[in-house]
Every structure is written in C-alpha cells, then in structure tokens.
C-alpha atoms as a PDB file:
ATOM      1  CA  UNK A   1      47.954   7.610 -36.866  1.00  0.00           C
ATOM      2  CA  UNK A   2      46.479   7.409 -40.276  1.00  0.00           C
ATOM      3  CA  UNK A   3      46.142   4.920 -42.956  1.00  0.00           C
ATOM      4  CA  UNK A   4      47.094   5.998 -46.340  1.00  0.00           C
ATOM      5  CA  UNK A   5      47.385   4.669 -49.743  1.00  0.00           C
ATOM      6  CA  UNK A   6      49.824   4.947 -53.462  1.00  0.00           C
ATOM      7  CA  UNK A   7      47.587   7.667 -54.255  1.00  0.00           C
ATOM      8  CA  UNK A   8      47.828   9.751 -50.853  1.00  0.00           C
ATOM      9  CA  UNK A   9      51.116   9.158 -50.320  1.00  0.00           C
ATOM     10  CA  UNK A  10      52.098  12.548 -52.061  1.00  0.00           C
ATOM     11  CA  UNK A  11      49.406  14.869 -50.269  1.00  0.00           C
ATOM     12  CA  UNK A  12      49.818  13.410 -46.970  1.00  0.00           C
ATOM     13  CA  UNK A  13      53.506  12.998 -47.012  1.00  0.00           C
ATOM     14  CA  UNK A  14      55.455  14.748 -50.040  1.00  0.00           C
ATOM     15  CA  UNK A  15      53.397  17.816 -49.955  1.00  0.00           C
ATOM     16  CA  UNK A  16      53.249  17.617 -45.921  1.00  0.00           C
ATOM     17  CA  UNK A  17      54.885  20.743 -43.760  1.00  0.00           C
ATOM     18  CA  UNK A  18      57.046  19.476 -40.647  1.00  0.00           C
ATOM     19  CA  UNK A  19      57.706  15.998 -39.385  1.00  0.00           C
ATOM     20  CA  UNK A  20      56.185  13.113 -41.008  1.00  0.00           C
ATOM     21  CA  UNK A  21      56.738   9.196 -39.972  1.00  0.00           C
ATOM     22  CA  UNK A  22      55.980   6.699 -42.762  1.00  0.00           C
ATOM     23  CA  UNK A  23      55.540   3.032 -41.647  1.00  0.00           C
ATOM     24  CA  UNK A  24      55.313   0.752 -43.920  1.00  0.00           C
ATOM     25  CA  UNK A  25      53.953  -2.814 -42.948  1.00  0.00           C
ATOM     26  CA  UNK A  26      51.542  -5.316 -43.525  1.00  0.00           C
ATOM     27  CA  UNK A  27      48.889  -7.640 -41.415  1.00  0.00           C
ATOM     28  CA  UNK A  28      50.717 -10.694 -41.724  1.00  0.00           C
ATOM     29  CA  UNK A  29      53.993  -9.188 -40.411  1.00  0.00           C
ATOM     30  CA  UNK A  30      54.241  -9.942 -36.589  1.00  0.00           C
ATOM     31  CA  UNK A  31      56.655  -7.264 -35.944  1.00  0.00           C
ATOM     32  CA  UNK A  32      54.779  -4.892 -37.817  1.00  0.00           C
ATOM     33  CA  UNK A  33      51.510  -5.762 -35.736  1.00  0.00           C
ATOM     34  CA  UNK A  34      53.672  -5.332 -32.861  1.00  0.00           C
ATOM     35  CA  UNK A  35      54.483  -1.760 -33.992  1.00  0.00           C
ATOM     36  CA  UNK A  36      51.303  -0.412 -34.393  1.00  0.00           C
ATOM     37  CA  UNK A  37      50.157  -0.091 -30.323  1.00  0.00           C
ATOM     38  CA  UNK A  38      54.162   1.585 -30.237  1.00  0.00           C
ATOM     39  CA  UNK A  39      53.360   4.113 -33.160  1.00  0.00           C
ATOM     40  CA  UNK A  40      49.838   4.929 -31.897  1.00  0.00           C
ATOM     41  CA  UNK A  41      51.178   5.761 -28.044  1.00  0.00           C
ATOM     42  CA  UNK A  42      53.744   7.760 -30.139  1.00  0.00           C
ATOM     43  CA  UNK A  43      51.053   9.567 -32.063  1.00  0.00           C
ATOM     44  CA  UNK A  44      49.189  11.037 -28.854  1.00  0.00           C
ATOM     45  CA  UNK A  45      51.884  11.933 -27.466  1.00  0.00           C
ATOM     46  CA  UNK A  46      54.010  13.630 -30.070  1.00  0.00           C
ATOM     47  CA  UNK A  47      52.058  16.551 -31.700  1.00  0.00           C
ATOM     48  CA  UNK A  48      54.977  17.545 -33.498  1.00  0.00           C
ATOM     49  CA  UNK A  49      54.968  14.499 -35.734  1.00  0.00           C
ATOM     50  CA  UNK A  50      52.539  13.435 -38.610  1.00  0.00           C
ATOM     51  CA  UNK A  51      52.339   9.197 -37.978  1.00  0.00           C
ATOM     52  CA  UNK A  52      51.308   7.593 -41.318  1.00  0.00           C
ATOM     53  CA  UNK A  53      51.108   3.687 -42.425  1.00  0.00           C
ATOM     54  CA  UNK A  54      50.958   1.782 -45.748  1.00  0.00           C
ATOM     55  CA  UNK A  55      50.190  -1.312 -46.367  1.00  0.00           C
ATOM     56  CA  UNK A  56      52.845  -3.251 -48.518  1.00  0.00           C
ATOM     57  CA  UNK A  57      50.392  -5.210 -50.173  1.00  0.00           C
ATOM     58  CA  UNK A  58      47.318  -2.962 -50.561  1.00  0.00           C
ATOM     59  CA  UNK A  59      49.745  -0.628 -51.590  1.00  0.00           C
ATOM     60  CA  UNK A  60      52.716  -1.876 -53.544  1.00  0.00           C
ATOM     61  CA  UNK A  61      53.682   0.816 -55.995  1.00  0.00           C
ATOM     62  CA  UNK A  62      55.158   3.279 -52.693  1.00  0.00           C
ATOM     63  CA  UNK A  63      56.959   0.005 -51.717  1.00  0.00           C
ATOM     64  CA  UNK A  64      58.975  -0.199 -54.952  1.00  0.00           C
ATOM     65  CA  UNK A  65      59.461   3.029 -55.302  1.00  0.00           C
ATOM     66  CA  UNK A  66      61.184   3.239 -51.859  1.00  0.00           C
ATOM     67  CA  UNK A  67      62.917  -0.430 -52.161  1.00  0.00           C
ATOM     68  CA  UNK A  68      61.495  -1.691 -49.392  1.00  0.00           C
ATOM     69  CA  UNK A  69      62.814  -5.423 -48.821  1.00  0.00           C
ATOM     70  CA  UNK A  70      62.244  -5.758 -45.126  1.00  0.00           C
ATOM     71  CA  UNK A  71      59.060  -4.914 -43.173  1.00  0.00           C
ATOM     72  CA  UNK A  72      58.382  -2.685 -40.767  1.00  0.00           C
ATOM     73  CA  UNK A  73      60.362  -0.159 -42.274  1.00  0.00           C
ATOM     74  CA  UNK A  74      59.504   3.187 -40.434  1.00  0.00           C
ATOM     75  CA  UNK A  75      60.807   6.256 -42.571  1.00  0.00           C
ATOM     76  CA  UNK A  76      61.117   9.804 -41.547  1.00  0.00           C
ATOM     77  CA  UNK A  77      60.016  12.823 -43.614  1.00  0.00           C
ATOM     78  CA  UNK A  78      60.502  16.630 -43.135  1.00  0.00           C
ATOM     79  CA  UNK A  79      59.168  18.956 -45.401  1.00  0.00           C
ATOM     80  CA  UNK A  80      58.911  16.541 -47.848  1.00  0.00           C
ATOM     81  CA  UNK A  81      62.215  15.124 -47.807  1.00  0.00           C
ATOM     82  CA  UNK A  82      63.144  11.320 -46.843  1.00  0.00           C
ATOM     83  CA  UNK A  83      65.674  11.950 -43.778  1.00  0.00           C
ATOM     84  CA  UNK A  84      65.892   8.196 -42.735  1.00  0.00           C
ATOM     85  CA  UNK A  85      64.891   4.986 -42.453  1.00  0.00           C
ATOM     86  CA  UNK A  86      64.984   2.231 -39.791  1.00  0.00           C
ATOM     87  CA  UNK A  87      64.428  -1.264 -40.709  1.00  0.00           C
ATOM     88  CA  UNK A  88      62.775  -3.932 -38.308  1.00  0.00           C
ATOM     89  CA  UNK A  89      61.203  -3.810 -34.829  1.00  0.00           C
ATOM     90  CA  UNK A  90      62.727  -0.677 -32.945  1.00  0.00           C
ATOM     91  CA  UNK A  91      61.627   0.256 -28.913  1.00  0.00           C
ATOM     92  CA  UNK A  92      59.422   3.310 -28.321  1.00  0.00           C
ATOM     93  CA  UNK A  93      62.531   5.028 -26.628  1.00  0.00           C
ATOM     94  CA  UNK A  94      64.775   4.171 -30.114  1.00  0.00           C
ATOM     95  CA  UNK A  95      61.742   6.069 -31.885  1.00  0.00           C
ATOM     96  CA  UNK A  96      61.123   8.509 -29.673  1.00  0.00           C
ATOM     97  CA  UNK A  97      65.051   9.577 -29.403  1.00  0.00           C
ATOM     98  CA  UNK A  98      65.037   9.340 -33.635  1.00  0.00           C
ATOM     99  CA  UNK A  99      62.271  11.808 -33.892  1.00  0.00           C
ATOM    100  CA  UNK A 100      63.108  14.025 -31.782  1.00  0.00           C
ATOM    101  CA  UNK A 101      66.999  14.222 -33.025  1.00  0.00           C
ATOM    102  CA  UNK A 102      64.692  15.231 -36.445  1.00  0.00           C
ATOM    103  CA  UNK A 103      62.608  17.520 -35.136  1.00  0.00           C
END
C-alpha cells in the first residue's frame, strides 16, 4: 500500500494501467485507522490491485475534487476511470468480493 499525495494522484492513479484502490482517510478517523491493517492484508494478497491512500487533510485538493464528505471512502479505479465508491468501514470479505467483481 502506498501513500500518495494532490500531486501524485494523477501518475499513480489516473495514468495507472489495471486495478487501482484509492482510500481516502485521515489519522484522526477511527474507522479509517481501522482500515489500514484490512487494506494492507489486502495488498499482499491481491497482486492484481494497485492499494493507494490520501490523506484528507495533508491532501485536500483530491478530496474536493472527488466530494468526499464522509471518511474512509475507498474508491475503485481501472484504467483510469472511477468505477465506484464505498463509504465508511466495510469487512475484508465486502472488499475483497468488490474488487474482484472489478477485476
């Protein structure tokens, strides 16, 4: 899993080839701390999918610019393209199941 910023969000996501999961969170966000150990397991075992997070407030501009209102909010990317969004604490399974529908 990799941190990004605004200004990598179009190289490692935008410009990316294949699968790429977005989560967007921050270090005060409980659920969004709870996430991370989820999205990292996920990571390893997944090689199909490109695991990225931004922090909200490190990070605003990409925050706006996808509405977000409500943290963690985990989007999915393929080829560049925003294929969907879930909003709030979701189980490994729920993930796993949602990326590989994608893939």
């Amino acid at each position: 899993m990799k941190a990004i910023t605004d200004s990598e969000f179009e190289a490692e996501v935008l410009k990316a080839k294949g699968l790429v999961l977005v989560d967007f969170w921050a270090e005060w966000c409980g659920p969004c701390r709870q996430l991370i150990p989820i999205l990292e397991e996920i990571s390893k075992e997944m090689g199909k999918v490109k695991i990225c997070k931004i922090n909200v407030d490190e990070s605003p501009d990409k925050a706006a610019d996808f509405g977000i209102r409500s943290i963690p909010s985990v989007f999915l990317f393929k080829d560049g393209k925003q294929l969907d969004v879930k909003v709030g604490m979701n189980s490994k399974s729920t993930l796993v199941s949602w990326i590989e529908a994608n893939l």
